[in-house]
C-alpha atoms as a PDB file:
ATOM      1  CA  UNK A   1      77.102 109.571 137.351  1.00  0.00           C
ATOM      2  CA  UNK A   2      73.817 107.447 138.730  1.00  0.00           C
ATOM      3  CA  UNK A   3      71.484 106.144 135.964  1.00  0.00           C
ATOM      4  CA  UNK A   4      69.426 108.970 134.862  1.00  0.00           C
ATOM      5  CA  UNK A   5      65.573 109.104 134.744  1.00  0.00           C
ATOM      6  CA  UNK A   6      64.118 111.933 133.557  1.00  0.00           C
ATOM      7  CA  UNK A   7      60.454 113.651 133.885  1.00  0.00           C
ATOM      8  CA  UNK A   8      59.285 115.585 130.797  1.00  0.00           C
ATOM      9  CA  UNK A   9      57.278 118.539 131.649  1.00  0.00           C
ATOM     10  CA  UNK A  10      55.524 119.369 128.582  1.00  0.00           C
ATOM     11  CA  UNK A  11      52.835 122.714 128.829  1.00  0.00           C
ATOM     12  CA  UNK A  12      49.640 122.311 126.886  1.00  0.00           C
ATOM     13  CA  UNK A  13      47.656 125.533 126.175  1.00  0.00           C
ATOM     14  CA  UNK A  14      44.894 124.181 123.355  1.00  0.00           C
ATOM     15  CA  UNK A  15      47.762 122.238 121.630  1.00  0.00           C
ATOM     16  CA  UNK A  16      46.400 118.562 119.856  1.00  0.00           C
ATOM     17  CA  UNK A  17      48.711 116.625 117.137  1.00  0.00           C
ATOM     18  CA  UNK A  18      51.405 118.282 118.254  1.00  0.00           C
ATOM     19  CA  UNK A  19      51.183 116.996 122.202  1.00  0.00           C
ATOM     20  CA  UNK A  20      50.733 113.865 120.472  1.00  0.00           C
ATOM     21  CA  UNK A  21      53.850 113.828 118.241  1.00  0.00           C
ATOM     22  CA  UNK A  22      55.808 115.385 121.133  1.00  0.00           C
ATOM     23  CA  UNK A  23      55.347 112.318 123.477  1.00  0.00           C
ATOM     24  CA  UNK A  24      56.144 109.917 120.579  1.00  0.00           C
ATOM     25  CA  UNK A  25      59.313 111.242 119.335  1.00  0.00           C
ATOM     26  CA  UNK A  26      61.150 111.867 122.752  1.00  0.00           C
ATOM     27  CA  UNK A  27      59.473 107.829 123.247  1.00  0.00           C
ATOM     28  CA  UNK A  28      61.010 106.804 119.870  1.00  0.00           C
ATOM     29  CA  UNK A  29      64.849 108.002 120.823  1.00  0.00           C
ATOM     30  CA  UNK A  30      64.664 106.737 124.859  1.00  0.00           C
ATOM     31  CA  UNK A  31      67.648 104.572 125.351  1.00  0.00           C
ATOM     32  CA  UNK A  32      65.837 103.395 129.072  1.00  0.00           C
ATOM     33  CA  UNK A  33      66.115 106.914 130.926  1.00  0.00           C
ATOM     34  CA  UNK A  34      62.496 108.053 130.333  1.00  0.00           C
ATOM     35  CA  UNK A  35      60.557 108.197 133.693  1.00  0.00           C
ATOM     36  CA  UNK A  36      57.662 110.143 132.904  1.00  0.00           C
ATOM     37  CA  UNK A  37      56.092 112.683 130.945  1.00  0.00           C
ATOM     38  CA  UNK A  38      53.673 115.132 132.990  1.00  0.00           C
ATOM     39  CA  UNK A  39      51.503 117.149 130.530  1.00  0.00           C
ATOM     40  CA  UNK A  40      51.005 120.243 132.154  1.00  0.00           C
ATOM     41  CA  UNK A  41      47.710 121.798 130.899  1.00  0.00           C
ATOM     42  CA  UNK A  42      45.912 124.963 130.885  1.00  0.00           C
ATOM     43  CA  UNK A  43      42.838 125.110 132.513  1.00  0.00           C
ATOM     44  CA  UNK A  44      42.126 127.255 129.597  1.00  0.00           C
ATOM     45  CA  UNK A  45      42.633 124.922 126.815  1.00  0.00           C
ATOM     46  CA  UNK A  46      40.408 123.385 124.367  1.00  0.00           C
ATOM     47  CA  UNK A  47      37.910 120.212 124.982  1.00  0.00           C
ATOM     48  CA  UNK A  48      40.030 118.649 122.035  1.00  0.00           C
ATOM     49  CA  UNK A  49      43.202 119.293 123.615  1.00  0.00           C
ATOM     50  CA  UNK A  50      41.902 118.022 127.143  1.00  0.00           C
ATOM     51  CA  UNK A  51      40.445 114.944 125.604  1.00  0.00           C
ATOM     52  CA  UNK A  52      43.517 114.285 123.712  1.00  0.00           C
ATOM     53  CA  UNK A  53      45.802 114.607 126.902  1.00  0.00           C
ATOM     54  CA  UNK A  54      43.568 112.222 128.923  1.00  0.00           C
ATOM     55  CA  UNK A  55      43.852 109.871 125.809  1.00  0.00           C
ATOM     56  CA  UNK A  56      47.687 109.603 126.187  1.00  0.00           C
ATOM     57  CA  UNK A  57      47.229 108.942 129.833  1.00  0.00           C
ATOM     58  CA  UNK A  58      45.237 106.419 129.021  1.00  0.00           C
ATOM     59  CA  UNK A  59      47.219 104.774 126.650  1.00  0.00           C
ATOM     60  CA  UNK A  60      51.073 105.184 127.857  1.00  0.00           C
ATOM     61  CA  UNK A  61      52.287 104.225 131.427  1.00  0.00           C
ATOM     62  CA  UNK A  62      54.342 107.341 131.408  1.00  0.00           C
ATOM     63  CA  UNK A  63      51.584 109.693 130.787  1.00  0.00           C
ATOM     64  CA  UNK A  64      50.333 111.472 133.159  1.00  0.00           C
ATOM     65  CA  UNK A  65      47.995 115.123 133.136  1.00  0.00           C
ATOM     66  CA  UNK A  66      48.128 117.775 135.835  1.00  0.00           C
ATOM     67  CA  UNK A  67      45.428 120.840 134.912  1.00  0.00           C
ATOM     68  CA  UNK A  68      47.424 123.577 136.088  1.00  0.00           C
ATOM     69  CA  UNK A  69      46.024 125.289 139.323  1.00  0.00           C
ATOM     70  CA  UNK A  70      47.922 129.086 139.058  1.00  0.00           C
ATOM     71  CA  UNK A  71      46.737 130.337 135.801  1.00  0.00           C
ATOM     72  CA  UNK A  72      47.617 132.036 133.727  1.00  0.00           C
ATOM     73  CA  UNK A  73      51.074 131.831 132.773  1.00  0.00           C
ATOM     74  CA  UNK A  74      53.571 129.186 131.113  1.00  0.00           C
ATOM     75  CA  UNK A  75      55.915 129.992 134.427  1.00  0.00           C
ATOM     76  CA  UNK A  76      53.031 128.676 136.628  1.00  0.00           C
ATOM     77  CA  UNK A  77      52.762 125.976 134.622  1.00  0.00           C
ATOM     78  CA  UNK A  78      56.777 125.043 134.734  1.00  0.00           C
ATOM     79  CA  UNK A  79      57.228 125.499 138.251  1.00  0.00           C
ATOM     80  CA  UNK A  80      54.300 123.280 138.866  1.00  0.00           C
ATOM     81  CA  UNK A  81      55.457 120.467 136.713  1.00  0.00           C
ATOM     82  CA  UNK A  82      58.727 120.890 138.886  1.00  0.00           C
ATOM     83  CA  UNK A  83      57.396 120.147 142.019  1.00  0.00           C
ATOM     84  CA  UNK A  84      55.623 117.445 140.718  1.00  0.00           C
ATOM     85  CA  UNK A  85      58.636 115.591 138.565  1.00  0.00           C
ATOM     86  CA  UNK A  86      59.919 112.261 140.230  1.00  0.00           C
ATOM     87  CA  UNK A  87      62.557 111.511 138.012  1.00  0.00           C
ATOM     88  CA  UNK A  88      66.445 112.558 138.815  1.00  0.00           C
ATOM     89  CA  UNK A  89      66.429 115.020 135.705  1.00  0.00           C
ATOM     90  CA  UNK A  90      63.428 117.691 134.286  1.00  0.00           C
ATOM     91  CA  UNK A  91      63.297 118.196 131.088  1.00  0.00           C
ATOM     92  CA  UNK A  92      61.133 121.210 129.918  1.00  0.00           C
ATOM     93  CA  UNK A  93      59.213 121.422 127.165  1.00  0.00           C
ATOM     94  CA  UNK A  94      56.055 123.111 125.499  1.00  0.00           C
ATOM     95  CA  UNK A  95      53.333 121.081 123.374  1.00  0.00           C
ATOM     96  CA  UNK A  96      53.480 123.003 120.622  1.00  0.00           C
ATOM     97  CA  UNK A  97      56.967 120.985 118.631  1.00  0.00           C
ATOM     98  CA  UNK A  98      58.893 124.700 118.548  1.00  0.00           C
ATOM     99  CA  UNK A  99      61.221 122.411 121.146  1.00  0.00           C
ATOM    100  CA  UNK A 100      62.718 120.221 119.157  1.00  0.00           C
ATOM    101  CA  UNK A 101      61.884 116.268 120.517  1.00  0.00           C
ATOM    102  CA  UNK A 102      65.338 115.187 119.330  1.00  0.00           C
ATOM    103  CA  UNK A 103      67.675 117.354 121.118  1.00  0.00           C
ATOM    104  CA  UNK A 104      66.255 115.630 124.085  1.00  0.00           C
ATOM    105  CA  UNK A 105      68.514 112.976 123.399  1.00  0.00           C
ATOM    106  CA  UNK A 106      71.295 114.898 122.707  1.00  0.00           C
ATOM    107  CA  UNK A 107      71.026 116.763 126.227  1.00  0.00           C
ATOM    108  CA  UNK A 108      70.887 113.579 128.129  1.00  0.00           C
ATOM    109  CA  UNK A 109      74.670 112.396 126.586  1.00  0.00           C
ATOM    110  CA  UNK A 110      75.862 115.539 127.438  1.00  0.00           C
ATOM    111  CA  UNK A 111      74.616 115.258 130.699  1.00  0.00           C
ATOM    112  CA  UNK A 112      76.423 111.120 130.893  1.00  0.00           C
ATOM    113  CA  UNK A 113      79.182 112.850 129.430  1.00  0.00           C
ATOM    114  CA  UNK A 114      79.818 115.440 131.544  1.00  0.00           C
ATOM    115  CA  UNK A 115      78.479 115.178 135.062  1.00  0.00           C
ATOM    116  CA  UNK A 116      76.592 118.697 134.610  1.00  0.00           C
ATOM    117  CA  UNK A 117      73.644 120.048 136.478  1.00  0.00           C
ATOM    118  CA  UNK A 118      71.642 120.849 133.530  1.00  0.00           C
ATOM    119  CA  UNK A 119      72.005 121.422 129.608  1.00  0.00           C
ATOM    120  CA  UNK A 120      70.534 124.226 127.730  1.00  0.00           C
ATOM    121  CA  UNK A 121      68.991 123.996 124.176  1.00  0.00           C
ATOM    122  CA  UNK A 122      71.256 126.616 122.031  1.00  0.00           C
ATOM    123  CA  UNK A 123      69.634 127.766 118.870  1.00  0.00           C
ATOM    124  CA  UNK A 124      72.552 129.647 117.847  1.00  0.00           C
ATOM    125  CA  UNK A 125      75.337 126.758 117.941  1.00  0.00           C
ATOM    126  CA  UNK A 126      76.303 124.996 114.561  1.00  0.00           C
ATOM    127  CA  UNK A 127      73.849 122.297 113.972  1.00  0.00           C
ATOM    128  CA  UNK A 128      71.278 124.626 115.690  1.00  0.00           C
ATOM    129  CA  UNK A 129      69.194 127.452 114.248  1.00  0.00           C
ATOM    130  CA  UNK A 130      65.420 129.201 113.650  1.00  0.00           C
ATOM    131  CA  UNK A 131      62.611 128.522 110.940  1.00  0.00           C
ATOM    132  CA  UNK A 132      59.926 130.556 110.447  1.00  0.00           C
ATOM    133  CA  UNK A 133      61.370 132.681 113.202  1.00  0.00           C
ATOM    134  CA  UNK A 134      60.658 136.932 112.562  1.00  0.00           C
ATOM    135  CA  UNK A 135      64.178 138.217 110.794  1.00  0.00           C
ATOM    136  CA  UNK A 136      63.375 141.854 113.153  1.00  0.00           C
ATOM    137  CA  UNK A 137      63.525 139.359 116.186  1.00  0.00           C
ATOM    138  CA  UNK A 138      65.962 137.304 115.085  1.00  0.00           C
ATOM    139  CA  UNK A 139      68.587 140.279 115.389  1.00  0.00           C
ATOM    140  CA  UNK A 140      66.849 141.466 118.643  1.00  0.00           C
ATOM    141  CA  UNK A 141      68.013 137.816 120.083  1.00  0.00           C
ATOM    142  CA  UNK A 142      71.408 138.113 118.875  1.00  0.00           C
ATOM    143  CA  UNK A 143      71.767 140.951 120.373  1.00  0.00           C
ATOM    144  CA  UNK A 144      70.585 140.726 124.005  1.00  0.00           C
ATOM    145  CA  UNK A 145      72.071 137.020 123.304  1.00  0.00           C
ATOM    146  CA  UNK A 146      75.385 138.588 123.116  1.00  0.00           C
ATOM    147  CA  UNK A 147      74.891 141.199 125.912  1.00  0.00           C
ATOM    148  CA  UNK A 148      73.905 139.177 128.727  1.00  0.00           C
ATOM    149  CA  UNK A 149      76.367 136.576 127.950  1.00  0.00           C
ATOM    150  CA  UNK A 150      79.359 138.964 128.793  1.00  0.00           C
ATOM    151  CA  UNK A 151      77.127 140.290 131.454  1.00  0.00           C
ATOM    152  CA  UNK A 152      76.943 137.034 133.364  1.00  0.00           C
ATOM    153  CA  UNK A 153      80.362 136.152 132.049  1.00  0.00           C
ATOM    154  CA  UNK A 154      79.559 132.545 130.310  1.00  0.00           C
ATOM    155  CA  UNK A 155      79.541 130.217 127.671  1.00  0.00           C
ATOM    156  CA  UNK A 156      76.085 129.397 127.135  1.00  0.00           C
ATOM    157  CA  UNK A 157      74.838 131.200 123.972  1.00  0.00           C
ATOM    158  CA  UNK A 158      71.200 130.839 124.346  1.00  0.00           C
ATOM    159  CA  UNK A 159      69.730 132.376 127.898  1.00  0.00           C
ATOM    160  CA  UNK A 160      66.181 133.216 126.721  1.00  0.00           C
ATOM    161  CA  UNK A 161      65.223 129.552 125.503  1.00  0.00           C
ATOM    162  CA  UNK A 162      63.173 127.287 127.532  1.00  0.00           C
ATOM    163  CA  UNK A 163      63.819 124.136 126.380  1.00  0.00           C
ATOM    164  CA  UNK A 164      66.572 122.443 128.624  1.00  0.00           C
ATOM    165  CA  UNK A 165      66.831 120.010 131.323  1.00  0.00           C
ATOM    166  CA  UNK A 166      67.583 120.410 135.148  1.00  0.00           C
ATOM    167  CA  UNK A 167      68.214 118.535 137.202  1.00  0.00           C
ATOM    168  CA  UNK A 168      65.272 117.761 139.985  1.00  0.00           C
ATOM    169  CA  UNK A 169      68.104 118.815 143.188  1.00  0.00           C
ATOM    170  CA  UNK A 170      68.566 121.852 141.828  1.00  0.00           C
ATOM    171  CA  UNK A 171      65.162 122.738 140.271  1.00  0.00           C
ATOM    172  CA  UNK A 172      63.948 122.107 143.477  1.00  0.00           C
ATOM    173  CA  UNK A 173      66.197 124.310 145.545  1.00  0.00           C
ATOM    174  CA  UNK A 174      65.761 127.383 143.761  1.00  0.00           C
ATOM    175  CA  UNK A 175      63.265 129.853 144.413  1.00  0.00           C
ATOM    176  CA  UNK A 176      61.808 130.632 141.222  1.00  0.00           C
ATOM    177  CA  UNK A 177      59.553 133.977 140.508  1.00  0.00           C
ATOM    178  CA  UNK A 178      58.687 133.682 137.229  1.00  0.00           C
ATOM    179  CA  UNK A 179      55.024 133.440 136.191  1.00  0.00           C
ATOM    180  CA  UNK A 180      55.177 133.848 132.308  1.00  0.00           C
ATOM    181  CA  UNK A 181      57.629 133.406 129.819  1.00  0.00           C
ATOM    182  CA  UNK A 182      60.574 134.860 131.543  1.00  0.00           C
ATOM    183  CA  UNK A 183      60.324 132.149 133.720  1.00  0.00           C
ATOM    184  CA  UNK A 184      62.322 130.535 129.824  1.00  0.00           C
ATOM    185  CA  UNK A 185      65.542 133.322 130.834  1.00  0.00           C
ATOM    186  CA  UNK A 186      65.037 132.461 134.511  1.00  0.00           C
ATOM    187  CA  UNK A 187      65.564 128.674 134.449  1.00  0.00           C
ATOM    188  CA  UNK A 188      69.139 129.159 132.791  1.00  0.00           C
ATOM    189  CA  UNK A 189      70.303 132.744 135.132  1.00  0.00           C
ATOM    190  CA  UNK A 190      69.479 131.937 138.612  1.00  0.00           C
ATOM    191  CA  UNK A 191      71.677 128.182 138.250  1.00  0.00           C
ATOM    192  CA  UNK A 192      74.724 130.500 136.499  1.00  0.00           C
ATOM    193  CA  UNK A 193      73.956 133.270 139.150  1.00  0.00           C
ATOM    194  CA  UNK A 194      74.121 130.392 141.354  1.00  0.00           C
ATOM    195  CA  UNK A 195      77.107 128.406 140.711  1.00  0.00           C
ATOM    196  CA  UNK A 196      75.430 125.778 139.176  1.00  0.00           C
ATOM    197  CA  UNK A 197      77.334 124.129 136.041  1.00  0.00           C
ATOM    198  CA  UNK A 198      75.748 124.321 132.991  1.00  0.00           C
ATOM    199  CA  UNK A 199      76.066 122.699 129.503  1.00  0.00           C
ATOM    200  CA  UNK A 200      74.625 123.074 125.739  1.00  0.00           C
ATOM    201  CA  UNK A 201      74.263 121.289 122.892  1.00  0.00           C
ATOM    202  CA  UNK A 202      72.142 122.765 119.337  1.00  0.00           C
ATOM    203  CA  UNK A 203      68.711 122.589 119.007  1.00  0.00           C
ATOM    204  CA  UNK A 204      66.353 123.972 116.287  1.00  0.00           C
ATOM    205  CA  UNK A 205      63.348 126.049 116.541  1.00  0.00           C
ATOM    206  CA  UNK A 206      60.647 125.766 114.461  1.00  0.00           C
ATOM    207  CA  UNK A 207      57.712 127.895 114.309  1.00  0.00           C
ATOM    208  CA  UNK A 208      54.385 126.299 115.551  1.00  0.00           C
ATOM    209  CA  UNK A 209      52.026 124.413 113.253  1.00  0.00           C
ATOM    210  CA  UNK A 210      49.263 125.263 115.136  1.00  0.00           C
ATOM    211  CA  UNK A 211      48.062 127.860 118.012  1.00  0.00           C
ATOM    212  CA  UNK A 212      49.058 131.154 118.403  1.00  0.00           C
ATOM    213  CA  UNK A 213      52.069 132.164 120.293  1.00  0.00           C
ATOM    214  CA  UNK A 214      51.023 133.748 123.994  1.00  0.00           C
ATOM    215  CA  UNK A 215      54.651 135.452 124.693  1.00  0.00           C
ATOM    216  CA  UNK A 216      53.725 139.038 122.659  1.00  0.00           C
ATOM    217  CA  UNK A 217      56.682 140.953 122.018  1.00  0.00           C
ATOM    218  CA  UNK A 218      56.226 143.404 124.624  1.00  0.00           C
ATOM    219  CA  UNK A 219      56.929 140.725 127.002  1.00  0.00           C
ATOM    220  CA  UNK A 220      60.729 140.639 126.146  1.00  0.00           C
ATOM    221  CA  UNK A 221      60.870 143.900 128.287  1.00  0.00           C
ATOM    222  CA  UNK A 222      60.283 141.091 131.817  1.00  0.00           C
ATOM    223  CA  UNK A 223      62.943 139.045 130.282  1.00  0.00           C
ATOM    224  CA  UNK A 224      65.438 142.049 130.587  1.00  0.00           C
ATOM    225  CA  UNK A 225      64.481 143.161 133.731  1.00  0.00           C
ATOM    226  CA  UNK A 226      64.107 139.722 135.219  1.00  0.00           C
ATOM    227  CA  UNK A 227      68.319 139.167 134.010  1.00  0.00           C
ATOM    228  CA  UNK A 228      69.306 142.413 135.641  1.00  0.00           C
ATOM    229  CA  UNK A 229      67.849 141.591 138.806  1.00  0.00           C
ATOM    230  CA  UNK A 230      69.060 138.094 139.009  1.00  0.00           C
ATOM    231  CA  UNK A 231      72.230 139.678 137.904  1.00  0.00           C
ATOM    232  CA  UNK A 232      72.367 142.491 140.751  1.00  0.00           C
ATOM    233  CA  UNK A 233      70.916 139.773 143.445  1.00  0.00           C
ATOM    234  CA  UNK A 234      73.335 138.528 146.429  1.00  0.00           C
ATOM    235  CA  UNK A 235      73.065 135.068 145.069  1.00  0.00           C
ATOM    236  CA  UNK A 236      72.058 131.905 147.212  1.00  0.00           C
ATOM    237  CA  UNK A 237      70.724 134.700 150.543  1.00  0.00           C
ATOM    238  CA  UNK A 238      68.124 135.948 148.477  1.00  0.00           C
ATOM    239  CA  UNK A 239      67.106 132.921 145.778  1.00  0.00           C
ATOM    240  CA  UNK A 240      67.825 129.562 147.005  1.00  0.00           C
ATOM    241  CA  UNK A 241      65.824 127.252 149.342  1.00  0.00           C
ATOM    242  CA  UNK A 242      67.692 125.368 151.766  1.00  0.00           C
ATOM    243  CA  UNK A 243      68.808 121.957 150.005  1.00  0.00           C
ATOM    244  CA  UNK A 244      67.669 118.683 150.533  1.00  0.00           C
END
């Protein structure tokens, strides 16, 4: 496949060290496919966190900061960093280290390796797994885990997870709807819904260090009704753009 270059959309809501320590682990592992990053921040964030996101622009090449202009809403905030990304591949992540800066790497040689249209971060593969993650939730994501894998008849293990890469063709020609965090399920069901050919490799999640979580557990329930109506859609008629 062509060289890869790859835009890391990272959303900031408030988040300081751990923007930092994002951008310099994914640095510390490039092996000469790293475009960009584009911190994608909430207009709503903290004067620390803004001043520390204009310091990395300041002091990397590859930094850049885009305030996000729909608020709120982590989906606004991915499907802006989309449209902005300039690189071949997106990589989405948030700036608060539960996506693990590591796997990065691991995504991009499955991506050499296999010619795919995007890899998924999968939690629940061996070498994968949760920390600090609630044990009532944990069984909740095994279960719908399980479910709407037979439902949409694949592979992958881990829908509801965010943190995977796309590539730019095909985040581009999709007509995403999702404004807050089941934009994470939506990223991964429209491409299978799609035809698109997806990958996975293990990743582990680790609760935040700092911040406080904005997806509230009553927000599952637009997860589940975002998958059934991807499921039940007509396919490229109803969600995909024309392609370039």
């Amino acid at each position: 496949m062509p060289p890869i270059e790859l835009s890391v959309i990272v959303t900031v809501f408030s988040e300081t060290f751990s923007v930092t320590e994002t951008v310099e682990r994914v640095r510390n592992l490039d092996r000469g496919y790293l475009k960009e990053f584009i911190l994608v921040v909430s207009p709503s964030s903290s004067a620390e966190s803004m001043a520390i996101c204009e310091r990395l622009t300041r002091q990397d090449p590859l930094v850049r900061m885009h305030v996000q202009e729909r608020n709120p809403g982590v989906g606004w905030a991915l499907r802006e960093g989309m449209s902005l990304a300039e690189g071949t591949h997106c990589a989405l992540m948030s700036g608060d280290l539960e996506t693990e800066p590591e796997a990065v790497d691991r995504m991009i040689r499955k991506l050499q390796e296999t010619g795919c249209d995007g890899v998924i971060g999968n939690r629940w593969l061996r070498g994968g797994g949760f920390r600090n993650y609630n044990p009532v939730k944990l069984v909740l994501n095994w279960m719908f885990q399980n479910l709407f894998r037979i439902l949409y008849r694949t592979k992958l293990g881990d829908l509801t997870y965010g943190f995977k890469i796309l590539s730019r063709e095909m985040a581009r020609s999709i007509n995403w709807t999702g404004t807050l965090h089941e934009v994470f399920i939506e990223t991964t069901v429209r491409p299978l819904k799609l035809g698109y050919r997806l990958e996975q490799v293990p990743t582990t999640w680790i609760g935040r260090r700092e911040g406080e979580s904005k997806n509230k557990f009553a927000r599952n329930f637009r997860y589940v009704a975002l998958a059934l109506r991807v499921l039940a859609s007509s396919g490229r008629s109803d969600t995909c753009k024309t392609r370039p």
